[in-house]
Protein backbone atom coordinates (compact mmCIF):
# COMPACT_ATOMS: atom_id res chain seq x y z
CA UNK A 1 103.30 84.16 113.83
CA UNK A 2 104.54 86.31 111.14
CA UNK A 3 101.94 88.27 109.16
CA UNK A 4 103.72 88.30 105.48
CA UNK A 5 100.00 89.12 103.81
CA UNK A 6 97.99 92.22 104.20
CA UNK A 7 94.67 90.97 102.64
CA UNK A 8 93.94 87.96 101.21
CA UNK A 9 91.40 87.46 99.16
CA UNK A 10 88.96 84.55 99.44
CA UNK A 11 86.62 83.88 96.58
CA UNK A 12 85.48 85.70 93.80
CA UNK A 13 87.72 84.81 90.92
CA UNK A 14 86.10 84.53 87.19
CA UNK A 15 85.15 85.52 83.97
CA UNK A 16 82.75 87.91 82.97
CA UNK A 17 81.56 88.56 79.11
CA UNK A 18 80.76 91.95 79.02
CA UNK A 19 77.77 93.01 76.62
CA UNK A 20 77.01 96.95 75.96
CA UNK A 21 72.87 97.74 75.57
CA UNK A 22 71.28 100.36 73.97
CA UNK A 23 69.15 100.65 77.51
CA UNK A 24 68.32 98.50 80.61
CA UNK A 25 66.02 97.02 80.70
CA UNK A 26 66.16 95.34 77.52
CA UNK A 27 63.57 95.17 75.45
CA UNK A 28 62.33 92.11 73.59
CA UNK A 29 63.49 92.13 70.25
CA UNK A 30 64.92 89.53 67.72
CA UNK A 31 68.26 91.12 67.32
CA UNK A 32 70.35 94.04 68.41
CA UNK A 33 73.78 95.23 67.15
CA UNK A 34 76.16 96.05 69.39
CA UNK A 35 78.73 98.74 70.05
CA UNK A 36 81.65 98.84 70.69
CA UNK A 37 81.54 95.31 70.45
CA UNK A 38 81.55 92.15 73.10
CA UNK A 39 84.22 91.14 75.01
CA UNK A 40 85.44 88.33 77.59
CA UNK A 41 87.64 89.51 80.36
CA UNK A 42 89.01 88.44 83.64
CA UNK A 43 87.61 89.95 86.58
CA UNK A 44 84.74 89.03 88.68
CA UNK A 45 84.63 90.34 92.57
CA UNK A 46 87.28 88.93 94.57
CA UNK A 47 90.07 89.67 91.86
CA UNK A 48 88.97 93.31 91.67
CA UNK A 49 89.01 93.84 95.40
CA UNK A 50 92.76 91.92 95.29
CA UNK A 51 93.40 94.20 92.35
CA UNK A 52 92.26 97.41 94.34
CA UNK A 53 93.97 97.30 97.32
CA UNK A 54 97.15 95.08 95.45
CA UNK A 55 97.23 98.91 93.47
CA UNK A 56 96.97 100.41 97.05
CA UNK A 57 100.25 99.25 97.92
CA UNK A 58 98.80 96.19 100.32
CA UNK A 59 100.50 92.91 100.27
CA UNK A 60 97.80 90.92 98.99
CA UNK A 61 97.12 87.45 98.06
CA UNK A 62 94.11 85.59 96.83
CA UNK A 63 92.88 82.19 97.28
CA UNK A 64 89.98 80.51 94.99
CA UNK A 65 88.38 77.44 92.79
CA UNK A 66 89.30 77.75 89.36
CA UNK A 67 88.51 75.37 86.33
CA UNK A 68 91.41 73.98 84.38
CA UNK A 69 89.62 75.87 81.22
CA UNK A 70 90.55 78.71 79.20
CA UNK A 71 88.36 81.40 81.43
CA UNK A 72 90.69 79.65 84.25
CA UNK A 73 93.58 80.71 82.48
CA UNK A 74 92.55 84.10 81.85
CA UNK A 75 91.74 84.42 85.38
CA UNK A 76 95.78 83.27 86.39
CA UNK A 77 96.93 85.70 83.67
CA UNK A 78 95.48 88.68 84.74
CA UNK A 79 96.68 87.94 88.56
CA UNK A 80 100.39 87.08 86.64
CA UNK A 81 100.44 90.01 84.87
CA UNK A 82 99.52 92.32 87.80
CA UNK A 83 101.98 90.49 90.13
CA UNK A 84 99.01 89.09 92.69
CA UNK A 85 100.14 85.73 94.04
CA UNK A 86 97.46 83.39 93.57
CA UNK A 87 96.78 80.14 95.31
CA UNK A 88 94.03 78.37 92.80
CA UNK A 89 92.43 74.58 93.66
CA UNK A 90 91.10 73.12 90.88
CA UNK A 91 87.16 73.94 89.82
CA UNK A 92 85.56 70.65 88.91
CA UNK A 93 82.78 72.25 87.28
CA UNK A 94 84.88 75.06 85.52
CA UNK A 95 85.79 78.57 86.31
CA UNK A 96 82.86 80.72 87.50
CA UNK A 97 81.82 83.21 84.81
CA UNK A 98 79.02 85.77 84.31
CA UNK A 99 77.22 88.05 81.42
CA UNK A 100 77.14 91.59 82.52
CA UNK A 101 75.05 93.53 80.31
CA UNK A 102 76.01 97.35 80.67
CA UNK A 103 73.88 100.31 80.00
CA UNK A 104 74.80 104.00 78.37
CA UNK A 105 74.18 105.54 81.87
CA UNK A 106 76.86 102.97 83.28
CA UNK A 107 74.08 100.67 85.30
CA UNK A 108 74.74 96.76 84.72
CA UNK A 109 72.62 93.98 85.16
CA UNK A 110 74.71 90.04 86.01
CA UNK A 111 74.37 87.00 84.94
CA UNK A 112 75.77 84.02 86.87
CA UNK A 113 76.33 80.93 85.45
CA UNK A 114 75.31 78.68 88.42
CA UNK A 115 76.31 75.53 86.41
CA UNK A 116 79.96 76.17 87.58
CA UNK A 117 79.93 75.65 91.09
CA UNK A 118 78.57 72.80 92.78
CA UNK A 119 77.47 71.91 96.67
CA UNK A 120 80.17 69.57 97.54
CA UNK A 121 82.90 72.58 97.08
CA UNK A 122 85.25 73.51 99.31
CA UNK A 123 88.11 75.09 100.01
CA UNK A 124 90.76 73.25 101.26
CA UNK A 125 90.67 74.00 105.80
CA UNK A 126 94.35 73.24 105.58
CA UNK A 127 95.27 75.69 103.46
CA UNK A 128 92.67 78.18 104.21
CA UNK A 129 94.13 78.22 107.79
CA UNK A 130 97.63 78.17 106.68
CA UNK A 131 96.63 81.07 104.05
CA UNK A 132 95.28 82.90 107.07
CA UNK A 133 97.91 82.22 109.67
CA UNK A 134 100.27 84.54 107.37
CA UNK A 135 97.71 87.38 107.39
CA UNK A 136 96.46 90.72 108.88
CA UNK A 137 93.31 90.74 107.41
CA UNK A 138 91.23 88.76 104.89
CA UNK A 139 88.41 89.86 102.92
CA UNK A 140 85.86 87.03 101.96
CA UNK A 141 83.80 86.44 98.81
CA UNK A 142 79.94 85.45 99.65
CA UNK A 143 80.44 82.27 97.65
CA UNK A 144 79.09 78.79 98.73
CA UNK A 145 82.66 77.46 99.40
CA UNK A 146 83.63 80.73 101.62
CA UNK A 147 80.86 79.88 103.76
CA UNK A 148 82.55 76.81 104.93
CA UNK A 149 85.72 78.23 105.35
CA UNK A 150 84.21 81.44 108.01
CA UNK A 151 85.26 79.13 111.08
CA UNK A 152 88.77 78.24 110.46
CA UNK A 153 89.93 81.62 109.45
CA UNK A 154 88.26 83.51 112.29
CA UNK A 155 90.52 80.66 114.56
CA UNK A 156 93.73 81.44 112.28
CA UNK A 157 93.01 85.06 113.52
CA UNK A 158 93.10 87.83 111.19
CA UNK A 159 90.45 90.37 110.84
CA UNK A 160 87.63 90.19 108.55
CA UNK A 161 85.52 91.68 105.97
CA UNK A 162 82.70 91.04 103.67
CA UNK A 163 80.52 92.31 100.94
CA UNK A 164 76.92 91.23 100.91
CA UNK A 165 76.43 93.29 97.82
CA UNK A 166 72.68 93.61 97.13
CA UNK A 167 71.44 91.45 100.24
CA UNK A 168 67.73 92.26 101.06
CA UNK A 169 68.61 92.37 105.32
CA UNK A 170 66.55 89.02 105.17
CA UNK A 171 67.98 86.14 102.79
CA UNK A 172 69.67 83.46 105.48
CA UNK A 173 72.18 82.96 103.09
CA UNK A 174 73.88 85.73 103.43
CA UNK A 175 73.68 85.87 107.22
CA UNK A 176 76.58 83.70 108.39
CA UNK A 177 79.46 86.34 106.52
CA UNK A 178 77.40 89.42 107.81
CA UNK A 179 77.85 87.92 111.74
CA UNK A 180 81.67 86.36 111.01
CA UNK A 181 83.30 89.82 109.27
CA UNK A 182 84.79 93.13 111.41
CA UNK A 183 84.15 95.21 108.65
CA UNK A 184 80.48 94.41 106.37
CA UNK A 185 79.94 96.40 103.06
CA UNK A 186 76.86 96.22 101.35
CA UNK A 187 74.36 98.22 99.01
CA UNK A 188 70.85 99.48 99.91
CA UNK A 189 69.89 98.48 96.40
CA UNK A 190 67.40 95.78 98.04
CA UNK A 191 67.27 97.14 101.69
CA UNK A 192 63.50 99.40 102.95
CA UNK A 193 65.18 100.48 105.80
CA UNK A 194 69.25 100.85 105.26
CA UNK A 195 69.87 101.66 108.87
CA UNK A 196 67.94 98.71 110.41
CA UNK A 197 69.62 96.08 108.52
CA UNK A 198 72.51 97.72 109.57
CA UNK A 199 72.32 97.80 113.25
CA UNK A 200 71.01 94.55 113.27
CA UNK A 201 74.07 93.17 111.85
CA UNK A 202 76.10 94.88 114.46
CA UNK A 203 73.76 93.87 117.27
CA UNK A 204 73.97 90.16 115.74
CA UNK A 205 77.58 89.41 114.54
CA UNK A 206 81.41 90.97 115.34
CA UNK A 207 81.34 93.94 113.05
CA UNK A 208 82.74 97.37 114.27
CA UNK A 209 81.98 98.77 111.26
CA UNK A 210 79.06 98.33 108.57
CA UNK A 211 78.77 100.47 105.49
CA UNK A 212 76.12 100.54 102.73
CA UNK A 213 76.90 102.21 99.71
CA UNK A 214 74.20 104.19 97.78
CA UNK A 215 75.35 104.86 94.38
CA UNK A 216 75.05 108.67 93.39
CA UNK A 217 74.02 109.30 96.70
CA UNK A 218 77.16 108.46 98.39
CA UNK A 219 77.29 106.32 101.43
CA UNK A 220 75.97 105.50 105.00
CA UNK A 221 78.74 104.42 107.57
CA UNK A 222 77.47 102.75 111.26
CA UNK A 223 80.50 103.38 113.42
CA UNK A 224 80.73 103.61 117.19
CA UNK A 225 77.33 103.21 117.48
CA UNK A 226 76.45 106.15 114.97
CA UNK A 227 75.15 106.46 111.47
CA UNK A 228 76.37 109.22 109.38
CA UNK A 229 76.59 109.85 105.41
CA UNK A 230 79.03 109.75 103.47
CA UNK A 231 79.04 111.97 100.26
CA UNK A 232 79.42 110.48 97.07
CA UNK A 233 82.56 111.99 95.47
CA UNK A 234 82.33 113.20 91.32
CA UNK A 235 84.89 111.70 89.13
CA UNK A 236 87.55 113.24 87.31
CA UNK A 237 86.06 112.34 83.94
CA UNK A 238 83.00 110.68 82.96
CA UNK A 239 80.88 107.83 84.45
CA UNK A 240 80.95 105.32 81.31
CA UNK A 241 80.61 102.07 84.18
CA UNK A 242 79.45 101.16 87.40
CA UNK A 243 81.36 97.84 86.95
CA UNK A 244 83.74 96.83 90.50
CA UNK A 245 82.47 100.63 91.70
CA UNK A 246 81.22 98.27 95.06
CA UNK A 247 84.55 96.64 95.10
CA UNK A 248 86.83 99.62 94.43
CA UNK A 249 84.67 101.29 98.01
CA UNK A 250 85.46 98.19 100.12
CA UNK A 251 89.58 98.60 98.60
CA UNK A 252 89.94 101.81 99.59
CA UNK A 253 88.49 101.59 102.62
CA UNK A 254 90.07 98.29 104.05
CA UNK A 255 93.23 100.64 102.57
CA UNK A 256 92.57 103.42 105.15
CA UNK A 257 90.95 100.95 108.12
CA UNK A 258 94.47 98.78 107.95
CA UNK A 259 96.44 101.86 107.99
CA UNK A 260 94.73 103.04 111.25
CA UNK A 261 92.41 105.57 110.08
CA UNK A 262 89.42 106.53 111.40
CA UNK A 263 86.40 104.99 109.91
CA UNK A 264 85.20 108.01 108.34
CA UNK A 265 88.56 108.76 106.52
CA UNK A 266 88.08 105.72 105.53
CA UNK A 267 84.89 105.73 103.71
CA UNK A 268 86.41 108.90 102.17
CA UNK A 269 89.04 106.29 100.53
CA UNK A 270 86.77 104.32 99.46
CA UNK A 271 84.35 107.01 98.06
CA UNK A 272 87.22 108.33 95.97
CA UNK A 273 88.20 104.44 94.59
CA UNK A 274 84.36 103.97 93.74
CA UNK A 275 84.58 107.06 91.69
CA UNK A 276 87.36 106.23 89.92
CA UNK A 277 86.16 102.73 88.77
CA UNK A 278 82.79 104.37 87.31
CA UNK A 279 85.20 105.89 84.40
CA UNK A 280 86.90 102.69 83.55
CA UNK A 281 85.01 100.61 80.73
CA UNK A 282 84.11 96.97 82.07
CA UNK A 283 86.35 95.59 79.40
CA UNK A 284 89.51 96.32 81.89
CA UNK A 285 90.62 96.06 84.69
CA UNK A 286 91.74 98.79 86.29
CA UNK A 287 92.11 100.34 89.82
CA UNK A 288 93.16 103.51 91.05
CA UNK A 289 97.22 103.89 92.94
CA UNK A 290 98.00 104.78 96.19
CA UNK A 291 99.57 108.51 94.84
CA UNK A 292 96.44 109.49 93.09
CA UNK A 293 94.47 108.62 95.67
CA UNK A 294 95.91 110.55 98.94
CA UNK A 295 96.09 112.78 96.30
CA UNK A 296 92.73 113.30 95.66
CA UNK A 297 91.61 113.00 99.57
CA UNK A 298 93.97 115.86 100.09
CA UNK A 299 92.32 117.81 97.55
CA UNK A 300 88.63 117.20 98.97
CA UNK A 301 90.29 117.34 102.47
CA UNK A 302 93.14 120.30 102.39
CA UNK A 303 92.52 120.70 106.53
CA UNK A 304 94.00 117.46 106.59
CA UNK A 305 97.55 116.22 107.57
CA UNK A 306 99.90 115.19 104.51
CA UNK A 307 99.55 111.46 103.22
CA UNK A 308 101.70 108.97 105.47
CA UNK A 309 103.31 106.31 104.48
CA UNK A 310 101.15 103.02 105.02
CA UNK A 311 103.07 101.06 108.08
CA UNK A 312 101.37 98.32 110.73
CA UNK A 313 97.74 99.35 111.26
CA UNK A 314 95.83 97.41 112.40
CA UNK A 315 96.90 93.94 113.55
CA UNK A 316 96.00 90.52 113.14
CA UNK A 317 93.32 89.36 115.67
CA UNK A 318 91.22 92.29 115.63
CA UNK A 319 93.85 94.37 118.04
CA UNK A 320 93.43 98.40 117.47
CA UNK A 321 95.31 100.93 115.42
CA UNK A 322 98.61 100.88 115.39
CA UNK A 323 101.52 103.32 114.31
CA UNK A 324 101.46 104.81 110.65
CA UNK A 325 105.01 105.35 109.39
């Protein structure tokens, strides 16, 4: 079957109103002005991983619910405008969207508005598997309709990835995409012990890779049965936003891992993406290229080889590295 998609995207598309604070947390008051204003923009998870690793040079595509509203439209516009081909089922309860309240220090506090999704929704299994058929790899959103769809793209047979985001190692909910995905991202925001919740996902589920991100303090990367850290990388200029930092990591990595790499180059892609999206304001949207980022690698890396060109990686089915052009 031919594999005309690199990543596709499952999940994750919406709104989110973005609202600048004086601090976090916020303290009770009757009013507050605010500066440099509010704003509504399209972006939630899923479209800023298809936007990171779309920027990354990977044929990408991305699959979703979406209202027939204006927040729906702003979501197609955005994926128009970047040249993401986007597959979008109609959203009886409207497109999801979220209030992110963003502090001077960069640190953001979400809120979802659960009122948009409901239990009965799914995506469609025929064209999740048909979706899936044409792809290498797909990266899935932790969304109550992805849930569903788990079984028939593991049988379609491209590799997969997750983010469990702030998962506390214990919530069931989020247990079914840890044990489904090859590759799990998550923070150790919630997590007492980073590398238990780790193994055990490896020990449980498929995943030859697991990587909790820590913010300042870099990373922690379970590979081939070891845990080592990853550095966290300073930017180029400064940290106004911590907004998609999570989902800029998982791009760059799932850039390096599909390109063959080893798993610690890897997280050194996706150290490097994180960085860059903490100096990009939440109001856009915004990932970093391909160019700039071997570029930067190469800097923090000079022992290494120069950049190749991104060829077959890994294939579909979970098969291993494969030749780099």
């Amino acid at each position: 079957m031919s594999r005309d998609i690199d990543v596709l995207v499952l999940g994750g598309a919406g709104v989110d109103t973005i609202v600048y604070v004086p601090e976090l947390p916020l303290p009770f008051a009757d009013s507050y002005m605010i500066r440099p204003g509010i704003e509504t923009r399209a972006g939630q998870t899923g479209d800023f991983v298809a936007l990171g690793v779309h920027s990354l040079g990977l044929r990408t595509h991305h699959f979703d619910l979406i209202g027939d509203d204006h927040e729906g439209d702003l979501v197609r516009a955005l994926h128009r405008d970047r040249g993401i081909p986007l597959t979008d089922v109609l959203q009886p309860g409207g497109t999801k969207r979220a209030v992110n309240l963003v502090g001077p220090d960069g640190r953001r506090l979400s809120l979802y508005d659960e009122s948009r999704s409901g239990e009965s929704d799914r995506l469609p299994e025929e064209t999740v598997r048909a979706l899936a058929g044409a792809s290498r790899h797909a990266h899935v959103s932790i969304t109550h309709p992805c849930a569903f769809a788990l079984p028939a793209l593991r049988e379609a047979g491209p590799t997969l990835s997750t983010d469990l985001h702030d998962w506390d190692g214990v919530n069931p909910y989020h247990e079914p995409f840890a044990y489904a995905a090859d590759v799990v991202f998550l923070s150790t925001t919630a997590l007492t012990d980073p590398e238990r919740t780790m193994r055990g996902i490896v020990e449980r589920g498929r995943a030859e890779v697991v990587v909790a991100t820590a913010g300042a303090e870099g990373a922690y990367l379970l590979a081939d049965d070891e845990l080592t850290h990853v550095p966290a990388v300073a930017p180029r200029t400064p940290v106004v936003d911590s907004n998609g930092a999570g989902d800029a990591f998982a791009s760059g990595f799932l850039f390096g891992w599909l390109g063959g790499e080893p798993a610690r180059r890897c997280a050194r892609y996706g150290a490097v993406a994180g960085a860059h999206a903490c100096t990009v304001p939440s109001t856009r949207a915004e990932a970093i290229g391909r160019e700039e980022l071997l570029a930067r690698v190469a800097e923090l890396e000079p022992e290494v080889a120069p950049p190749r060109r991104f060829g077959r990686g890994r294939q579909a089915g979970g098969a291993s590295r494969g030749e780099v052009e």
